[in-house]
PDB file of N, CA and C in Angstrom:
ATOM      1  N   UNK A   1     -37.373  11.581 -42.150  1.00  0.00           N
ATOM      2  CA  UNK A   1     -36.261  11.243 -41.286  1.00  0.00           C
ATOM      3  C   UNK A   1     -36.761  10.296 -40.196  1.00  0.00           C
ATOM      4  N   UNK A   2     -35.893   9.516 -40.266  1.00  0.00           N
ATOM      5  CA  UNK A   2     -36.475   8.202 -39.030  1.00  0.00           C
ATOM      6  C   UNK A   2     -35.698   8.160 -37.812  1.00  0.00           C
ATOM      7  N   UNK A   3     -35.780   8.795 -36.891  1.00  0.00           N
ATOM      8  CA  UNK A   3     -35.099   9.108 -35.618  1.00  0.00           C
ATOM      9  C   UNK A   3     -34.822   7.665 -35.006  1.00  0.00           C
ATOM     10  N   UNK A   4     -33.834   6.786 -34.711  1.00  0.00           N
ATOM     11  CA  UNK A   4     -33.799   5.628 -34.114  1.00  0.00           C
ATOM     12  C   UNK A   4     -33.312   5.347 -32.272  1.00  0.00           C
ATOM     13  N   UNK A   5     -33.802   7.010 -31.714  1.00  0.00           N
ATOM     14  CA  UNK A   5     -33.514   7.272 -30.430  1.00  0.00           C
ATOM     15  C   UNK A   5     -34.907   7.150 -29.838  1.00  0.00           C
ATOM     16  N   UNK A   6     -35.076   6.625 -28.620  1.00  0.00           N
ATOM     17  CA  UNK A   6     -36.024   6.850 -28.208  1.00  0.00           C
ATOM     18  C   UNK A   6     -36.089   7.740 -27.145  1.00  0.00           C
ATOM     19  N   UNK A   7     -37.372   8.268 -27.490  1.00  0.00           N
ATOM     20  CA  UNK A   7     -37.162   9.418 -25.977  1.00  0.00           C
ATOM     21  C   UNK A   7     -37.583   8.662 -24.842  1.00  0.00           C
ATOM     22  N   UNK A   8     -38.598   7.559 -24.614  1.00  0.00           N
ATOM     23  CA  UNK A   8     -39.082   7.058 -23.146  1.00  0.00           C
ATOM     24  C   UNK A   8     -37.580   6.819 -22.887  1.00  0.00           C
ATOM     25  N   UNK A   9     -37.240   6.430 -23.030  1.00  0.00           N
ATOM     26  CA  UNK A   9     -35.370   5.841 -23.134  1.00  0.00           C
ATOM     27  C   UNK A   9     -34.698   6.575 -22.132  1.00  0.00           C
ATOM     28  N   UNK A  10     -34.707   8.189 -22.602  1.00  0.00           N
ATOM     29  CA  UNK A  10     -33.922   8.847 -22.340  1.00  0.00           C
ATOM     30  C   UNK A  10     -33.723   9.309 -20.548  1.00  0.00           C
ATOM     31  N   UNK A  11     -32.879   9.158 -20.135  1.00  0.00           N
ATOM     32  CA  UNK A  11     -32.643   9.507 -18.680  1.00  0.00           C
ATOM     33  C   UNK A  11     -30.939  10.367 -18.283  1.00  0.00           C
ATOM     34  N   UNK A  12     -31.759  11.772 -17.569  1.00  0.00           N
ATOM     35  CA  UNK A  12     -30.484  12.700 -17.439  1.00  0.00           C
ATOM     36  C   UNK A  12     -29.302  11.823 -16.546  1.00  0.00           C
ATOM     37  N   UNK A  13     -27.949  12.758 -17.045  1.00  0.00           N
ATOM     38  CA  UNK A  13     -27.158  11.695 -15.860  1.00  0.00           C
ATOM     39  C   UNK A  13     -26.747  12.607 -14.594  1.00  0.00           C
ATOM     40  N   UNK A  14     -27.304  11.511 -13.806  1.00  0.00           N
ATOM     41  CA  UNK A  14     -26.498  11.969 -12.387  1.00  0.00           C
ATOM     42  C   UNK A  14     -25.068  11.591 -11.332  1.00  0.00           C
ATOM     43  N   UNK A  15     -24.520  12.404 -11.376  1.00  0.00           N
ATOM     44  CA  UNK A  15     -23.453  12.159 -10.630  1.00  0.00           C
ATOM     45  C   UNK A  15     -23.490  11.172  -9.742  1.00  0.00           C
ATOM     46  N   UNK A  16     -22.234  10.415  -8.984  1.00  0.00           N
ATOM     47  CA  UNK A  16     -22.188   9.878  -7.772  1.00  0.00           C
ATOM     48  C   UNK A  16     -22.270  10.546  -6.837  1.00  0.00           C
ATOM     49  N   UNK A  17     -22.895  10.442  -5.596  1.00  0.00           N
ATOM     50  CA  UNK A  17     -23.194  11.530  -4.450  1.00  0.00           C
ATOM     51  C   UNK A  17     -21.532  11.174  -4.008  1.00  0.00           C
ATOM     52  N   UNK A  18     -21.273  12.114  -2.982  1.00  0.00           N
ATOM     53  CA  UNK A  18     -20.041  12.286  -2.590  1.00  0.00           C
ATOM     54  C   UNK A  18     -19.802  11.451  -1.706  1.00  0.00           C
ATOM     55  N   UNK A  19     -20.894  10.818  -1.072  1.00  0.00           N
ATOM     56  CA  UNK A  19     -20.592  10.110   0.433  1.00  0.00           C
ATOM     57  C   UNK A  19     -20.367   8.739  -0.453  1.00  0.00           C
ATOM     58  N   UNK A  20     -20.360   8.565  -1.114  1.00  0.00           N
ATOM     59  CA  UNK A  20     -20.255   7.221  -1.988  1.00  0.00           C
ATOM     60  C   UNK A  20     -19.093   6.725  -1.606  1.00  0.00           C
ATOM     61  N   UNK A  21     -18.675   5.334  -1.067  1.00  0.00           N
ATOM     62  CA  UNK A  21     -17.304   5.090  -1.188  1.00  0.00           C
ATOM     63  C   UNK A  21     -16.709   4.886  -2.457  1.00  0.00           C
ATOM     64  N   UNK A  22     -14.976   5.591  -2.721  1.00  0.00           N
ATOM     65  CA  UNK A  22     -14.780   5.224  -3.652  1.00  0.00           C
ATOM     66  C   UNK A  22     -14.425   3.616  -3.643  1.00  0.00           C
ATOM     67  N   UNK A  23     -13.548   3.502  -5.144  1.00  0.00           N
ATOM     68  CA  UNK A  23     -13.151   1.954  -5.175  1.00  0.00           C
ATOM     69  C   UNK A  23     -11.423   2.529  -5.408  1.00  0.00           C
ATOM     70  N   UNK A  24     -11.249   3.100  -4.728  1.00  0.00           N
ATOM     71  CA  UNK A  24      -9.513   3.054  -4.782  1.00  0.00           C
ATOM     72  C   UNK A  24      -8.954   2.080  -4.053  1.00  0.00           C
ATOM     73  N   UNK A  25      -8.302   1.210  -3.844  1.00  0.00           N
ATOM     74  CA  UNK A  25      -7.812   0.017  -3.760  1.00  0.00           C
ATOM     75  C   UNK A  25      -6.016   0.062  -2.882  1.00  0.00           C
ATOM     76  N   UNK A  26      -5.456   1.282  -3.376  1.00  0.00           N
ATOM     77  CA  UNK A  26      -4.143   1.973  -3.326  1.00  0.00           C
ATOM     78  C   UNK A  26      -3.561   1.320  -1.467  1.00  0.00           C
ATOM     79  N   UNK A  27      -4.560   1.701  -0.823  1.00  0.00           N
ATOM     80  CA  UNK A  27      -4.259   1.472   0.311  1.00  0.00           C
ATOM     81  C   UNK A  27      -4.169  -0.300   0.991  1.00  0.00           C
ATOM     82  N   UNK A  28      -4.623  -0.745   0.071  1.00  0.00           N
ATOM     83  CA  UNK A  28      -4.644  -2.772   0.256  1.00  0.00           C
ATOM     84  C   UNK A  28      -3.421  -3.173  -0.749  1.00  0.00           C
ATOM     85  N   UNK A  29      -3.398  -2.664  -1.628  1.00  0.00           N
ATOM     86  CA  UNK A  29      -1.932  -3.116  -2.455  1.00  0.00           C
ATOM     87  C   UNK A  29      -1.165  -2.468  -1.420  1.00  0.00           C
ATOM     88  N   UNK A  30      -1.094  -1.441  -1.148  1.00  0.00           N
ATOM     89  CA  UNK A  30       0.487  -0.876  -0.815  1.00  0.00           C
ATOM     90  C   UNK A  30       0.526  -1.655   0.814  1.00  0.00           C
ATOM     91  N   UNK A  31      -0.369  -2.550   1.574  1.00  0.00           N
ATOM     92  CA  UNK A  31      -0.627  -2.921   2.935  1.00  0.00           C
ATOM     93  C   UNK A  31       0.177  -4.050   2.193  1.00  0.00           C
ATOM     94  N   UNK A  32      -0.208  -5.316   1.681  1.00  0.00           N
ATOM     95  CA  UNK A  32       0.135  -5.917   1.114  1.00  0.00           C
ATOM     96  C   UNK A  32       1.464  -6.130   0.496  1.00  0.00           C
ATOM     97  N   UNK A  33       2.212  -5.450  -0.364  1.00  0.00           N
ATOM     98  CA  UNK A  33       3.026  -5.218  -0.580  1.00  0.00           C
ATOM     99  C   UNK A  33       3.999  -4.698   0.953  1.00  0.00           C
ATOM    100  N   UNK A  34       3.528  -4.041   1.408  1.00  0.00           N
ATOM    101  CA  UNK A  34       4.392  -4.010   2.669  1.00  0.00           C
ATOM    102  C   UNK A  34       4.734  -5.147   3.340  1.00  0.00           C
ATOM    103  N   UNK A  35       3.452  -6.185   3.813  1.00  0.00           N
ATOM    104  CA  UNK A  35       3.922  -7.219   4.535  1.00  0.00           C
ATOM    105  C   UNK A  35       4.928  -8.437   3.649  1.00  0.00           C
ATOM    106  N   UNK A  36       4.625  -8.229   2.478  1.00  0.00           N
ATOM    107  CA  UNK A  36       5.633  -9.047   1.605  1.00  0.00           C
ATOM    108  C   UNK A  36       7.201  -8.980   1.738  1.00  0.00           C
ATOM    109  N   UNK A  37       7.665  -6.710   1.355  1.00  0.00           N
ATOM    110  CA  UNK A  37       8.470  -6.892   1.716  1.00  0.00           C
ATOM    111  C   UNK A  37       8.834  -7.199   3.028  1.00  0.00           C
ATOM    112  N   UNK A  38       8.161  -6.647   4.191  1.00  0.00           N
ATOM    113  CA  UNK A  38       8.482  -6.926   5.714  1.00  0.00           C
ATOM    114  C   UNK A  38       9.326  -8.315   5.933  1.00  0.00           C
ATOM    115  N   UNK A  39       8.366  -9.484   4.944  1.00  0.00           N
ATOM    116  CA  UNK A  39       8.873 -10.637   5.227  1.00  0.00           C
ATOM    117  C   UNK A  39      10.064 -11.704   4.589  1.00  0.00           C
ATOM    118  N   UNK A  40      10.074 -10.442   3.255  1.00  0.00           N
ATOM    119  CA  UNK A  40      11.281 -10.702   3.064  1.00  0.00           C
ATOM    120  C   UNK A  40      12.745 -10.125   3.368  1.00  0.00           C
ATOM    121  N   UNK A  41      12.592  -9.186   4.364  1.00  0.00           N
ATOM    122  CA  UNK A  41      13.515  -8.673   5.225  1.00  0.00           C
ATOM    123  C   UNK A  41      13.838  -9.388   6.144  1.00  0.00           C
ATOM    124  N   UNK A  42      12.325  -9.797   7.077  1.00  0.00           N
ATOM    125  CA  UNK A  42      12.874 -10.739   8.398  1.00  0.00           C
ATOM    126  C   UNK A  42      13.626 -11.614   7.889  1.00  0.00           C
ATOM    127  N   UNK A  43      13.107 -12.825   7.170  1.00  0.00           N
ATOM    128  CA  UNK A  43      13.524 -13.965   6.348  1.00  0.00           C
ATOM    129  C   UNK A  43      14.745 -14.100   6.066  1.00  0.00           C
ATOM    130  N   UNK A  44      15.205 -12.930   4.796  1.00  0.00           N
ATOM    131  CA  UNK A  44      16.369 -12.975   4.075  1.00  0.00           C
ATOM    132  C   UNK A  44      17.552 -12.158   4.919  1.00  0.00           C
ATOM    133  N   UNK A  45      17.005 -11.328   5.685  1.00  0.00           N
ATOM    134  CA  UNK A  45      17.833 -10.054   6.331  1.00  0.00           C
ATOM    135  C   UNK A  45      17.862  -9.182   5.172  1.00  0.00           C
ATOM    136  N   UNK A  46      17.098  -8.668   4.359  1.00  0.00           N
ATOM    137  CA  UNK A  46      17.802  -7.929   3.626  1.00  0.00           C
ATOM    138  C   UNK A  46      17.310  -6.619   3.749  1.00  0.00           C
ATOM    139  N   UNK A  47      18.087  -5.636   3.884  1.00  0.00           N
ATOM    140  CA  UNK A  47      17.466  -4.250   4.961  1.00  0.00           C
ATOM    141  C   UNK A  47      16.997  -3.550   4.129  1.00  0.00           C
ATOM    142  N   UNK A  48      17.385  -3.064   2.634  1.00  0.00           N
ATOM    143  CA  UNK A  48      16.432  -2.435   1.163  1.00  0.00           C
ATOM    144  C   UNK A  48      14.777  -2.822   2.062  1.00  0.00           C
ATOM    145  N   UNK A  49      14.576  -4.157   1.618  1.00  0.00           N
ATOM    146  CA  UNK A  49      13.663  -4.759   1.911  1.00  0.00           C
ATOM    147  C   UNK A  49      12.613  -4.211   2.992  1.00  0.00           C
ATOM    148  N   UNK A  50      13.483  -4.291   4.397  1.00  0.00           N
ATOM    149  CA  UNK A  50      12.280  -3.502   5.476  1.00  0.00           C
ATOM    150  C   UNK A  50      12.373  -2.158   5.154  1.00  0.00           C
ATOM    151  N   UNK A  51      12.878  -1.518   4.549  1.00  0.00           N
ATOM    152  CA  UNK A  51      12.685   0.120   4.529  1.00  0.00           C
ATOM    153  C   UNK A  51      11.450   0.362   3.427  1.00  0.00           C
ATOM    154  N   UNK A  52      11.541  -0.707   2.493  1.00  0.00           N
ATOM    155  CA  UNK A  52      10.817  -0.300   1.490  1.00  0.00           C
ATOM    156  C   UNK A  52       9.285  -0.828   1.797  1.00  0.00           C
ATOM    157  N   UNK A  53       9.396  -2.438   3.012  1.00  0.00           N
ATOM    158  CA  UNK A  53       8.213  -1.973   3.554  1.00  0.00           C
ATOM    159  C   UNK A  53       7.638  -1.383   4.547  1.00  0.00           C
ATOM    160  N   UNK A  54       8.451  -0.132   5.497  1.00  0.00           N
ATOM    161  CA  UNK A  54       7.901   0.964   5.938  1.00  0.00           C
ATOM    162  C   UNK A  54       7.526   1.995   5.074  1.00  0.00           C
ATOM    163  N   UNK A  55       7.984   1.869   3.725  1.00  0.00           N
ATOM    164  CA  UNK A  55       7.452   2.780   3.234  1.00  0.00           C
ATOM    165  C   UNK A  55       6.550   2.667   2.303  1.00  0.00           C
ATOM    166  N   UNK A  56       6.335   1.581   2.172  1.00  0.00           N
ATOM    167  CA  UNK A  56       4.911   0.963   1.653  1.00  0.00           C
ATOM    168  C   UNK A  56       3.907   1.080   2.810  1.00  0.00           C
ATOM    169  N   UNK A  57       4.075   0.713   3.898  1.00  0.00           N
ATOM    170  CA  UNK A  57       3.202   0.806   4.807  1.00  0.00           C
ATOM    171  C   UNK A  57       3.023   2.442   5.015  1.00  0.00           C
ATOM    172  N   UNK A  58       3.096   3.309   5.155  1.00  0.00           N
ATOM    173  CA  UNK A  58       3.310   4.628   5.331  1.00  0.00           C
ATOM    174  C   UNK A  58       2.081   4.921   3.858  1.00  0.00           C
ATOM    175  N   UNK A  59       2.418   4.909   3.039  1.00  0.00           N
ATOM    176  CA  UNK A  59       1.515   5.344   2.037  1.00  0.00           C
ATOM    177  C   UNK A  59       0.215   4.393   2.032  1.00  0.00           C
ATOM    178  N   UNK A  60       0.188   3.061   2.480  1.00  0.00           N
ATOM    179  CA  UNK A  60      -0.958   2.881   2.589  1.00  0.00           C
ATOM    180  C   UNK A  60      -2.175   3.203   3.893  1.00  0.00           C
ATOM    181  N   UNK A  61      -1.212   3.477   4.915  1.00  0.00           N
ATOM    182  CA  UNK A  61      -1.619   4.374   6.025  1.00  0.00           C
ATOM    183  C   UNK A  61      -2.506   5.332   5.099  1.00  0.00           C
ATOM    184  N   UNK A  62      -1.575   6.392   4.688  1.00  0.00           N
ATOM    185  CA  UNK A  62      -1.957   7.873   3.827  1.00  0.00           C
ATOM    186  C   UNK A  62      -3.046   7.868   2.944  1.00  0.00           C
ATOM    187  N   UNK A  63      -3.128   6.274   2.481  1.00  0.00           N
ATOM    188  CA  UNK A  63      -4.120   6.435   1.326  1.00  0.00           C
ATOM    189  C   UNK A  63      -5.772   5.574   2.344  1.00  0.00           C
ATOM    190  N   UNK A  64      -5.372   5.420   3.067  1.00  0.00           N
ATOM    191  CA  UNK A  64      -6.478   4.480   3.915  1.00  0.00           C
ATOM    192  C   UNK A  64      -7.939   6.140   4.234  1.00  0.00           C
ATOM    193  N   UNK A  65      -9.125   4.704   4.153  1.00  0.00           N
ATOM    194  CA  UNK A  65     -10.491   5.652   4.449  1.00  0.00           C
ATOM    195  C   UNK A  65     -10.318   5.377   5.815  1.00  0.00           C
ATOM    196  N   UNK A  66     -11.065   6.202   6.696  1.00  0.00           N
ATOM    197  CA  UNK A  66     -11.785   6.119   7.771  1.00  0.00           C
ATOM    198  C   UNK A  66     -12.300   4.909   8.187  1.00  0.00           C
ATOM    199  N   UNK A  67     -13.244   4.564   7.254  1.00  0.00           N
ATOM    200  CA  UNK A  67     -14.280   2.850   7.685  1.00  0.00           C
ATOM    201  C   UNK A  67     -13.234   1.806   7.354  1.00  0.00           C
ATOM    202  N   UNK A  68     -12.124   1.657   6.609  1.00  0.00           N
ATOM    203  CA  UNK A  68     -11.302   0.913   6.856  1.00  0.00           C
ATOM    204  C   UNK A  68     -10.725   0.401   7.946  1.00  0.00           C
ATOM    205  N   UNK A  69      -9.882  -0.998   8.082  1.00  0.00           N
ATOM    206  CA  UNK A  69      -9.722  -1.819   9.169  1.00  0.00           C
ATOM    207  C   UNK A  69      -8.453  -1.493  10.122  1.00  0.00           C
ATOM    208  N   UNK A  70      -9.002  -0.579  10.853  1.00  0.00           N
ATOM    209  CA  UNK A  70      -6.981  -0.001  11.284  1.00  0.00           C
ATOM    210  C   UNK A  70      -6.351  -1.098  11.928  1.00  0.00           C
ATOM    211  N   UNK A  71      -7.012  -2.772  12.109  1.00  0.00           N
ATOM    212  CA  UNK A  71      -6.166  -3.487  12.601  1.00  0.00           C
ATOM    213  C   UNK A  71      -4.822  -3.824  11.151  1.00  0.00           C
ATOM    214  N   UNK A  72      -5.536  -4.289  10.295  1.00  0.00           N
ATOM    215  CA  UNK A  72      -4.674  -4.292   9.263  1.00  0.00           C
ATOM    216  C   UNK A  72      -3.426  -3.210   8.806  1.00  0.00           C
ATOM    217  N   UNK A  73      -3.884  -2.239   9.212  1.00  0.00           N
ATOM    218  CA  UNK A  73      -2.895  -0.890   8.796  1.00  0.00           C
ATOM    219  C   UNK A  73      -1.498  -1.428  10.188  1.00  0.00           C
ATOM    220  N   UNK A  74      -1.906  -1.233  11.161  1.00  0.00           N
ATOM    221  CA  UNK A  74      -0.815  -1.620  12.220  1.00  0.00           C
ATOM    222  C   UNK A  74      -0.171  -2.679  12.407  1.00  0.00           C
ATOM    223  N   UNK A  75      -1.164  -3.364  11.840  1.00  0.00           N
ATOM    224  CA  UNK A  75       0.062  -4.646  11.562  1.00  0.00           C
ATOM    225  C   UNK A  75       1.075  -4.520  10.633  1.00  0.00           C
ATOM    226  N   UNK A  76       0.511  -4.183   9.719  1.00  0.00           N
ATOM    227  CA  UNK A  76       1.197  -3.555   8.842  1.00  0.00           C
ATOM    228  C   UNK A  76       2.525  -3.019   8.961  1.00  0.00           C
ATOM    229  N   UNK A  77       2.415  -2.010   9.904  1.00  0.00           N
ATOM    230  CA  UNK A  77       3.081  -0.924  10.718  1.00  0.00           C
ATOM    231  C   UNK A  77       4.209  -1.858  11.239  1.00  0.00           C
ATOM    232  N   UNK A  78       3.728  -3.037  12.441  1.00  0.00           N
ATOM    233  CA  UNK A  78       4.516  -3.331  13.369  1.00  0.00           C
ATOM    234  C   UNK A  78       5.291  -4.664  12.228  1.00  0.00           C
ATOM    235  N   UNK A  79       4.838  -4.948  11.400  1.00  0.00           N
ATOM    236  CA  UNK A  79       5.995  -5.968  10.635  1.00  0.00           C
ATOM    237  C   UNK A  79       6.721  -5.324   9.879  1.00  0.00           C
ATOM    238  N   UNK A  80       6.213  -4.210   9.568  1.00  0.00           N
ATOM    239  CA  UNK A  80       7.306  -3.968   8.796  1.00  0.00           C
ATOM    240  C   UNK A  80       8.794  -2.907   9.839  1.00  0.00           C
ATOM    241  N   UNK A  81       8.538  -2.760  10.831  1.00  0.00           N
ATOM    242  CA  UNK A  81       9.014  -1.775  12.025  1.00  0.00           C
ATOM    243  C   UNK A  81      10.124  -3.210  12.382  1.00  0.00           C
ATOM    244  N   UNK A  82       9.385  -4.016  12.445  1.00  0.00           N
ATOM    245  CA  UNK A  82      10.286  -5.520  13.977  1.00  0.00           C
ATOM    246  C   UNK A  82      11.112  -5.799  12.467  1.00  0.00           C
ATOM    247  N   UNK A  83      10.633  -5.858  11.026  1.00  0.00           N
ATOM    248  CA  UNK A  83      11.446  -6.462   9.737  1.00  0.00           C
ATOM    249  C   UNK A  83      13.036  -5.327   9.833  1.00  0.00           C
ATOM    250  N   UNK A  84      12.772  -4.053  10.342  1.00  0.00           N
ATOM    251  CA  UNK A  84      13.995  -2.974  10.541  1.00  0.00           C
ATOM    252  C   UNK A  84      14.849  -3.602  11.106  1.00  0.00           C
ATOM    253  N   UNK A  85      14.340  -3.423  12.530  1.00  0.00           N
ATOM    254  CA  UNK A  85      14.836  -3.890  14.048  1.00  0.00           C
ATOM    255  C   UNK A  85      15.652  -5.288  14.046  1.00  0.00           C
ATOM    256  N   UNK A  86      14.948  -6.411  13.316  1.00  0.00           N
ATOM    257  CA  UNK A  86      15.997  -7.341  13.138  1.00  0.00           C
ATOM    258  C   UNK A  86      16.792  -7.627  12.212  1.00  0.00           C
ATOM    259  N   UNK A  87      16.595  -6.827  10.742  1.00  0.00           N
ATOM    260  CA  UNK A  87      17.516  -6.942  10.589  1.00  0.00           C
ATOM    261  C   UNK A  87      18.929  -6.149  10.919  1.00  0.00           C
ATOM    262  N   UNK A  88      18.734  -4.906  11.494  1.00  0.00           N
ATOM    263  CA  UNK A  88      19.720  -4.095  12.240  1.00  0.00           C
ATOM    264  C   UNK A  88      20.081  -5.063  13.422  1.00  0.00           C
ATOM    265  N   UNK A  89      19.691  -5.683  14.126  1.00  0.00           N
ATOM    266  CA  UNK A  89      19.805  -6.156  15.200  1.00  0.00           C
ATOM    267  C   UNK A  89      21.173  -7.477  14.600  1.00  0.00           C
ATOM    268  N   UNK A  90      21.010  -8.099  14.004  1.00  0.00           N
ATOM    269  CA  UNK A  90      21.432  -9.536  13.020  1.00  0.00           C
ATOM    270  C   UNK A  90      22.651  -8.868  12.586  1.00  0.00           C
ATOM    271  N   UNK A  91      22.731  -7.383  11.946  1.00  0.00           N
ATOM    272  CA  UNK A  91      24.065  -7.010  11.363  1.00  0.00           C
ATOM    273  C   UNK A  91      23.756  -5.413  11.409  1.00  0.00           C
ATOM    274  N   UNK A  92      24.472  -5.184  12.260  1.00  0.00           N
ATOM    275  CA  UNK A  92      24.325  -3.120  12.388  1.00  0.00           C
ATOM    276  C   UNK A  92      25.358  -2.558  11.676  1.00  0.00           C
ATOM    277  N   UNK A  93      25.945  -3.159  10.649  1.00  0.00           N
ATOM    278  CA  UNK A  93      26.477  -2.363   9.870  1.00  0.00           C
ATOM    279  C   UNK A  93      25.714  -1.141   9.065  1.00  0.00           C
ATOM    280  N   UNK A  94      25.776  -0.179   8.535  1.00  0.00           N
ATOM    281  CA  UNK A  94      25.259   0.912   7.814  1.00  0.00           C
ATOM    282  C   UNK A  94      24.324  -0.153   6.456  1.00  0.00           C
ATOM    283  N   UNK A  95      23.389   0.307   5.939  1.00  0.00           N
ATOM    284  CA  UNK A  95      22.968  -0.312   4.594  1.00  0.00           C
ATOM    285  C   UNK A  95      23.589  -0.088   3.583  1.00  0.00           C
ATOM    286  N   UNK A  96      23.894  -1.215   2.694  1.00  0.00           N
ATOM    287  CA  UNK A  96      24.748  -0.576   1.441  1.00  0.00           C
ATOM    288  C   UNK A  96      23.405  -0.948   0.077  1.00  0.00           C
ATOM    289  N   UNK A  97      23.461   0.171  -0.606  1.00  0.00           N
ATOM    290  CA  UNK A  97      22.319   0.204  -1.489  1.00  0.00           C
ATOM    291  C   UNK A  97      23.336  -1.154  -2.391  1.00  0.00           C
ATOM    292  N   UNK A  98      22.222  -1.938  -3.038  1.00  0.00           N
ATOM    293  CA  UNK A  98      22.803  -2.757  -3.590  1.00  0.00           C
ATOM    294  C   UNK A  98      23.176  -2.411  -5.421  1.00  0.00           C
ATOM    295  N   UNK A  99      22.831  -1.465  -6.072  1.00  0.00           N
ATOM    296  CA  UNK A  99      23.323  -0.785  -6.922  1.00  0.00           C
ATOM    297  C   UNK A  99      23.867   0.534  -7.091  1.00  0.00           C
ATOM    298  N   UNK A 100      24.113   0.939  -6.356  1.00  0.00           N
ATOM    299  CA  UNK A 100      25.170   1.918  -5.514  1.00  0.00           C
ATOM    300  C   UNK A 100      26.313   1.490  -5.545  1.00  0.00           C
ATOM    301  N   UNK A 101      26.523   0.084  -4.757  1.00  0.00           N
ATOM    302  CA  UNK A 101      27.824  -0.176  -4.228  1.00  0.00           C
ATOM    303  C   UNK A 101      28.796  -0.557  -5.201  1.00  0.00           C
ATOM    304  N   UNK A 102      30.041  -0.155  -5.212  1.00  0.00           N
ATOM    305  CA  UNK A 102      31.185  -0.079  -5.962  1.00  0.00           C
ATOM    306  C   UNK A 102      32.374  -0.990  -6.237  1.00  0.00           C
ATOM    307  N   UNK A 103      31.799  -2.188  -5.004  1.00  0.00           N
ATOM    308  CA  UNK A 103      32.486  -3.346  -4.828  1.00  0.00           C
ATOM    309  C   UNK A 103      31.872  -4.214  -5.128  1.00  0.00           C
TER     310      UNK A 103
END
């Protein structure tokens, strides 16, 4: 029998230590995606738009490490907050979901 493994070769496996950063990413897409929609709220007025990027911003808050850049997170925060504010401000009517509505 001709074994075609070598043993010098062979090396046990070791885990990643825990302090390792991961590579989850979750928290830069969903930052990202927030300021997109943010700006297409200010822009267009369209109010879907800033809610969905407070709530993009909100989960990338949630998913953010520690050593990450909390300037980025608050900006985050505050465009997508002023993307609310004006467009409520521009037209304070109630939001009408745009596939919802019956008219």
């Amino acid at each position: 029998m001709n074994d075609p493994r070598r043993p010098d070769k062979k090396s046990r496996f070791k885990p990643p230590t825990s302090g390792a950063p991961s590579e989850d990413s979750t928290s830069d897409y969903m930052n990202i995606l927030g300021m997109i929609f943010s700006m297409c709220g200010l822009m267009m007025k369209i109010k879907w738009c800033a809610w969905v990027a407070i709530y993009c911003s909100m989960i990338g808050f949630a998913n953010s490490r520690a050593a990450d850049d909390a300037k980025q997170t608050l900006s985050s925060f505050m465009l997508s907050i002023s993307a609310v504010v004006m467009c409520y401000l521009q037209n304070p009517q109630p939001m009408t979901i745009p596939f919802l509505s019956s008219t």
